[in-house]
Protein backbone atom coordinates (compact mmCIF):
# COMPACT_ATOMS: atom_id res chain seq x y z
CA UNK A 1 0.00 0.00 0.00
CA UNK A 2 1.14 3.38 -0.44
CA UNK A 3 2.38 5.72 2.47
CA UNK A 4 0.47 8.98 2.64
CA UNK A 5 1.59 12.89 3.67
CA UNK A 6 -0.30 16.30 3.47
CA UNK A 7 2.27 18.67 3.35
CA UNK A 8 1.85 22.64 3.21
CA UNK A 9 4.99 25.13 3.62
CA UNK A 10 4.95 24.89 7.08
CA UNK A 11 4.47 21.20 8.18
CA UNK A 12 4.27 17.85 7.20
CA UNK A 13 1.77 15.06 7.87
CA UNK A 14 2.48 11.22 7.39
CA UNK A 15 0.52 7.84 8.04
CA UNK A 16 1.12 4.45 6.33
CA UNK A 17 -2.18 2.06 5.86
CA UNK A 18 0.53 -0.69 6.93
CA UNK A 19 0.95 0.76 10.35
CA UNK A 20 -2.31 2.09 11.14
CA UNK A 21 -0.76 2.47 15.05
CA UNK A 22 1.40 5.49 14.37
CA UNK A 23 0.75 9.09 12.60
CA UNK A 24 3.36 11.75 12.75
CA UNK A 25 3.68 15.62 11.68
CA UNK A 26 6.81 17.03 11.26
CA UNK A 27 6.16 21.06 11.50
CA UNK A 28 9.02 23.26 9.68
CA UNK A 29 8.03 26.50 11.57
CA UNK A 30 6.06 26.69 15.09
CA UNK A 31 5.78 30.12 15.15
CA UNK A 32 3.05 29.43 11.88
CA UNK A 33 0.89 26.68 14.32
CA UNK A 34 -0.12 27.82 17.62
CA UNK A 35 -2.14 25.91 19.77
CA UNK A 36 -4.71 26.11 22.33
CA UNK A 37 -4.83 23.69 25.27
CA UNK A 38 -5.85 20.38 23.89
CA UNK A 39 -5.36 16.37 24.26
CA UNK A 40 -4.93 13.45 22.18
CA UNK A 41 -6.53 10.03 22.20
CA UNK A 42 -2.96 8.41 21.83
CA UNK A 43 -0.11 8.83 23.52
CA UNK A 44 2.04 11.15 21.97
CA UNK A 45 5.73 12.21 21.74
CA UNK A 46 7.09 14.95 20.79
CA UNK A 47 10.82 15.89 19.48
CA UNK A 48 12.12 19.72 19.33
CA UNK A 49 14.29 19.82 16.72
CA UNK A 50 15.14 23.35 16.74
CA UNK A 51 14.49 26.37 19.25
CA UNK A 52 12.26 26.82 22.49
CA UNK A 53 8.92 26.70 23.01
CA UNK A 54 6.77 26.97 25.95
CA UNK A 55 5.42 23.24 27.55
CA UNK A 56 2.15 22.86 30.04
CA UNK A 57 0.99 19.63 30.86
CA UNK A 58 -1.40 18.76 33.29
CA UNK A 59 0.31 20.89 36.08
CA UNK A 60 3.73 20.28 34.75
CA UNK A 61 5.08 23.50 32.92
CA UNK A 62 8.78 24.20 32.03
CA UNK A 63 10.69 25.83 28.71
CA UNK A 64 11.99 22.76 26.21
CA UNK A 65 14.43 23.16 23.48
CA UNK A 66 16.10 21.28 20.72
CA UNK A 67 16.94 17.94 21.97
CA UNK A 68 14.39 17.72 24.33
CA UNK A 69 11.21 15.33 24.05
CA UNK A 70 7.75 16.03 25.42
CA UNK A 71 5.78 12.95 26.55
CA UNK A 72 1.73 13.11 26.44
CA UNK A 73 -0.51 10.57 28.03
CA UNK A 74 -3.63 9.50 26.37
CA UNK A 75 -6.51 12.35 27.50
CA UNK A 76 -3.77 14.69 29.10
CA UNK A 77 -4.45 18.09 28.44
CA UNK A 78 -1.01 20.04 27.12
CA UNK A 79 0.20 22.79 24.97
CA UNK A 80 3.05 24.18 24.00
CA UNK A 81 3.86 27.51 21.75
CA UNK A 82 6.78 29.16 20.71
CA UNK A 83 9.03 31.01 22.89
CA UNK A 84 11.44 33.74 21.18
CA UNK A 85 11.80 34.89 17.84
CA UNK A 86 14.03 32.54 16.46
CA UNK A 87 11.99 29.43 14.06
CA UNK A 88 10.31 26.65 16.25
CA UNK A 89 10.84 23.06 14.82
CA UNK A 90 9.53 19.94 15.91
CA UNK A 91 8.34 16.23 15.45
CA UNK A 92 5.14 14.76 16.86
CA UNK A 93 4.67 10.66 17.02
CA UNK A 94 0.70 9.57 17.87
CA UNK A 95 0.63 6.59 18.46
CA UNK A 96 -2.42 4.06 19.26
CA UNK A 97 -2.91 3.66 23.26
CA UNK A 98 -3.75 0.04 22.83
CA UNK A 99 -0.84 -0.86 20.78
CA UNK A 100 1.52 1.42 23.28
CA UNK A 101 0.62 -0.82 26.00
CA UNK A 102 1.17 -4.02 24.49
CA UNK A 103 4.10 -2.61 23.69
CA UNK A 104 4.69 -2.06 27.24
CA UNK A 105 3.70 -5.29 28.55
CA UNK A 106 6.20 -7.20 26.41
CA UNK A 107 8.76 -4.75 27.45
CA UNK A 108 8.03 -5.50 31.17
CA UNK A 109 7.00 -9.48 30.40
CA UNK A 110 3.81 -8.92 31.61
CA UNK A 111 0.17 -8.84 30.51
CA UNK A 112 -2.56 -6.70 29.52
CA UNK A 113 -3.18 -3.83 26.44
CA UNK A 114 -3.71 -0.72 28.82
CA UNK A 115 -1.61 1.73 28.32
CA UNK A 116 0.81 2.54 31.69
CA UNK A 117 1.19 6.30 32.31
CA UNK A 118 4.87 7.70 32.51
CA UNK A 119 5.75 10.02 35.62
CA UNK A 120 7.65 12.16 33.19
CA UNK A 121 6.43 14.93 30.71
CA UNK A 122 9.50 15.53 29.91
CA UNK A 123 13.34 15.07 29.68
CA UNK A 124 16.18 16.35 27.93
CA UNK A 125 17.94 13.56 25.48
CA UNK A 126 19.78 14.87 22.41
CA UNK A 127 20.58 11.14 21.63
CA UNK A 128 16.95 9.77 22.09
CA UNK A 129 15.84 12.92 19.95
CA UNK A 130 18.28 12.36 17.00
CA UNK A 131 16.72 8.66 16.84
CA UNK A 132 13.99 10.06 16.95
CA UNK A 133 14.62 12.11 13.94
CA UNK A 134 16.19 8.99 12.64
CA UNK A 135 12.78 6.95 12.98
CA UNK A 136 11.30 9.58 10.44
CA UNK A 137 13.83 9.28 7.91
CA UNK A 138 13.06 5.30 7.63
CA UNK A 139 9.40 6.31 8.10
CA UNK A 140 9.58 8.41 4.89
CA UNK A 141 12.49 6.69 2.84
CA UNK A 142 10.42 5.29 -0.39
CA UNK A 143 13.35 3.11 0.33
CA UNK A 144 12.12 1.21 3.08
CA UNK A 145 9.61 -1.43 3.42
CA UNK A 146 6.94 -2.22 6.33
CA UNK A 147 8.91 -4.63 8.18
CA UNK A 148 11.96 -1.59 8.40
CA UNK A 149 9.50 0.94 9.16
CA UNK A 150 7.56 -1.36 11.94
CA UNK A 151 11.19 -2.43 13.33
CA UNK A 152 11.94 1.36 13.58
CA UNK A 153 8.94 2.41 15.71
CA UNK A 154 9.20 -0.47 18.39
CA UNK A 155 13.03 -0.13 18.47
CA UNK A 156 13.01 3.54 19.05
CA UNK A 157 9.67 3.31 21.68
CA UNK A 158 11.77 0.37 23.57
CA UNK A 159 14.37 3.09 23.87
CA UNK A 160 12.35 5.88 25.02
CA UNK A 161 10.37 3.64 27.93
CA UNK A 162 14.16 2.42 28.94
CA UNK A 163 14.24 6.05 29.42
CA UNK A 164 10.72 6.78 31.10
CA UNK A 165 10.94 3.83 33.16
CA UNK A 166 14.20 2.72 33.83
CA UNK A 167 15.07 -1.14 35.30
CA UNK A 168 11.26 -1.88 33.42
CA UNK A 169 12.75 -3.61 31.03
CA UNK A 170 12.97 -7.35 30.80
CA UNK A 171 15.84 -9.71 30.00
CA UNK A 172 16.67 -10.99 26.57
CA UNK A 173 15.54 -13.54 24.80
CA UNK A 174 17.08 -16.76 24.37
CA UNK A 175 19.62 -17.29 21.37
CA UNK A 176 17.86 -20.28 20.47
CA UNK A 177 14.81 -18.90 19.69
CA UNK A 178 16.82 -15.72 17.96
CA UNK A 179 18.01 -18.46 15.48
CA UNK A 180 14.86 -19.37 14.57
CA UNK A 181 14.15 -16.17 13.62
CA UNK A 182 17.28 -15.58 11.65
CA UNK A 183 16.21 -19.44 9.68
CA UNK A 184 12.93 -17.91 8.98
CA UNK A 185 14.29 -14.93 7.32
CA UNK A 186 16.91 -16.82 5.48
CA UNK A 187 14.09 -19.06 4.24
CA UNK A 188 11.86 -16.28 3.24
CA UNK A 189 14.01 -13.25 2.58
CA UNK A 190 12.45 -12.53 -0.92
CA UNK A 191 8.91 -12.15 0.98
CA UNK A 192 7.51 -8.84 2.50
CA UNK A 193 7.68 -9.81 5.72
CA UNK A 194 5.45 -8.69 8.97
CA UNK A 195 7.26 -8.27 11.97
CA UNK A 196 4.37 -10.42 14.11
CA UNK A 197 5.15 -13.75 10.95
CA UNK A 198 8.70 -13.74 12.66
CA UNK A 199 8.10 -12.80 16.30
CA UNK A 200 5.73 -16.28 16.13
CA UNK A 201 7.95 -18.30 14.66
CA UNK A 202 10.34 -17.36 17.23
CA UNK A 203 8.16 -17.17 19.98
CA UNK A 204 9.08 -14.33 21.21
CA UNK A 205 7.31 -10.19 21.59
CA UNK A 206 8.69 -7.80 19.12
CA UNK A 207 10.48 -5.75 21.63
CA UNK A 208 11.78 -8.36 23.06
CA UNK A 209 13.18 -10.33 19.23
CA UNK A 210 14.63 -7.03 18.04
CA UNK A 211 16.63 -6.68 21.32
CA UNK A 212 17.97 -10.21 21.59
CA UNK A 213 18.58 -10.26 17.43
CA UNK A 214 20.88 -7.45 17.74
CA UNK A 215 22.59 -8.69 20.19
CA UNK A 216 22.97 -12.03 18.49
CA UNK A 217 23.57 -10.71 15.13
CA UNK A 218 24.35 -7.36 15.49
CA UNK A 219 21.52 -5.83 12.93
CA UNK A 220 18.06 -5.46 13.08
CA UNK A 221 15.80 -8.56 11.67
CA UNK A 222 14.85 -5.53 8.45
CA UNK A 223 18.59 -4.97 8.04
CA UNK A 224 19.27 -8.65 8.32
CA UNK A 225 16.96 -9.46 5.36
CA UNK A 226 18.12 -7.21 3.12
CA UNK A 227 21.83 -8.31 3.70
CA UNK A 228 20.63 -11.77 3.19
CA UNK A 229 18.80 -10.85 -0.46
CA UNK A 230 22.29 -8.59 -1.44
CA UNK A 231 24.18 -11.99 -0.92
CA UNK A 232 21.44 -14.15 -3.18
CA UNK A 233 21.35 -11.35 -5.70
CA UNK A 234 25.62 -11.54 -5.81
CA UNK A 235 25.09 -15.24 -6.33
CA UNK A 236 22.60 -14.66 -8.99
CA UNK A 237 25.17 -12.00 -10.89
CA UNK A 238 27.82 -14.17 -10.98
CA UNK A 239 25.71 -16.94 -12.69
CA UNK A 240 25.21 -13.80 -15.23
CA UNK A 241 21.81 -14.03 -14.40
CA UNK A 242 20.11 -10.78 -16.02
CA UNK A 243 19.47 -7.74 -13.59
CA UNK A 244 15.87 -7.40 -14.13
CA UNK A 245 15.76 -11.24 -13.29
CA UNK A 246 18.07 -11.06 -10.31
CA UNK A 247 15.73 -7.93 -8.70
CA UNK A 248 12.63 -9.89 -9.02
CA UNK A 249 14.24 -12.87 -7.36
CA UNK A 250 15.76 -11.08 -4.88
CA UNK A 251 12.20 -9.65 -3.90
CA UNK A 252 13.32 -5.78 -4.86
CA UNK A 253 10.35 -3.85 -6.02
CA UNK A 254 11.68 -2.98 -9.37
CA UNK A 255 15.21 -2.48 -10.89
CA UNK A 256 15.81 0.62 -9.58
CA UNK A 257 15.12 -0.33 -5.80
CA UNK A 258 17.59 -3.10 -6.45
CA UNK A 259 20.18 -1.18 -8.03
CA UNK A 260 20.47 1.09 -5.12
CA UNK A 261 20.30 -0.81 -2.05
CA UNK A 262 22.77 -2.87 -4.10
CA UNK A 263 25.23 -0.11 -4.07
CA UNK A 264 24.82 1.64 -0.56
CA UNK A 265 25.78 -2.11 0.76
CA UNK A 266 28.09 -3.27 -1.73
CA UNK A 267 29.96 0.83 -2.76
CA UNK A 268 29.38 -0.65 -6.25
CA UNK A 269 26.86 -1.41 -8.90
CA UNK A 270 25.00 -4.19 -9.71
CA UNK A 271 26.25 -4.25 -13.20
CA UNK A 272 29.86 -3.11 -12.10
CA UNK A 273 29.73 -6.26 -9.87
CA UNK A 274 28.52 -8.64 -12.49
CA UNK A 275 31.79 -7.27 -14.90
């Protein structure tokens, strides 16, 4: 399906029918949007990426500037305006209450889909806010597929609760059942894979597999996959299969997809490697 955005010249919305848990709006220029006092039915998170602005939430109230993420519960009534002259950037994630707490629960090895308040509004983390700004990248790389974009949300909300609610976190998940995984993939690499196909045949919660596969294998399950199709397409090339052919195999979307994920892991062409 195709990802969607409604963008004007000061800010950018994006959803994906494939991951109908998440919206986000990117806004260029704060100064442009100002807000009343409001709330959201999800729980939201929001990234400055540039200047100050203003925060109230709930009785919480402080100044926040770039680097610094502002955490909404589901219902909590916020706002937050530009302070300053200077331009007032920033990146909101909404994302489905429901989901969030399942989310939570297999971060915590517990039960349950209701969504588990944070104590903090906010914090200051320039490394958690350049993921985040990472996250929206993959979001809106034509590049990417659903299984990269779904890895990149629950990697980078893992991260943030770690930093909401530290020592929540449970262990990692046994290598065993990592390996699985890893088979599946290497079985069905050429597939669009979901993320919940290979968390079942592993047994394990998708917080919890993308954890314990890095570990293991040092890459995300997404990143994995597409390593694993650039090593059957090299195969293919050296049988001089044709490119077209060796994309379609491979389970590119056309020639073009193929020919550049091709180079940014290989630093050379698909035809250049061929000879």
């Amino acid at each position: 399906m195709t990802r969607q955005s409604q963008h004007s010249q000061h800010q950018i919305f994006w959803r994906d029918p494939d991951l109908p848990f998440i919206e986000v709006r990117l806004v260029h220029d704060g100064r442009q949007v100002n807000h009343s006092r409001h709330w959201h039915e999800t729980f939201s998170v929001g990234i400055i990426t540039g200047g100050r602005s203003s925060y109230v939430n709930g009785g919480h109230s402080e100044e926040v500037e770039q680097g610094s993420l502002v955490v909404m519960s589901p219902g909590a009534v916020h706002v937050c305006n530009a302070l300053g002259d200077g331009t007032w950037s920033y990146l909101m994630f909404y994302l489905d209450a429901e989901w969030m707490g399942r989310i939570q629960a297999d971060l915590r090895g517990e039960a349950g889909s209701a969504f588990r308040p944070y104590a903090k509004a906010a914090l200051f983390a320039p490394r958690l806010a350049h993921i985040g700004t990472q996250l929206f990248a993959e979001l809106t790389d034509p590049d990417s597929d659903r299984l990269q974009r779904e890895i990149c949300v629950v990697d980078f909300i893992g991260l943030l609760d770690a930093e909401l609610a530290p020592g929540a976190v449970a262990g990692e998940g046994s290598g065993l059942k990592t390996e699985r995984a890893a088979k599946y993939i290497d079985a069905h690499f050429a597939k669009a894979l979901w993320l919940d196909e290979i968390c079942a045949e592993a047994n394990l919660s998708a917080s919890y597999l993308i954890r314990a596969f890095k570990k293991r294998y040092g890459v995300a399950p997404h990143e994995y996959q597409t390593n694993r199709r650039i090593q059957f397409a090299k195969a293919r090339l050296r049988d001089n299969v044709p490119l077209t052919q060796v994309a379609l195999e491979a389970g590119f979307a056309d020639q073009a997809h193929f020919q550049r994920i091709f180079k940014r892991l290989t630093a050379a062409t698909p035809g250049q490697y061929k000879g």
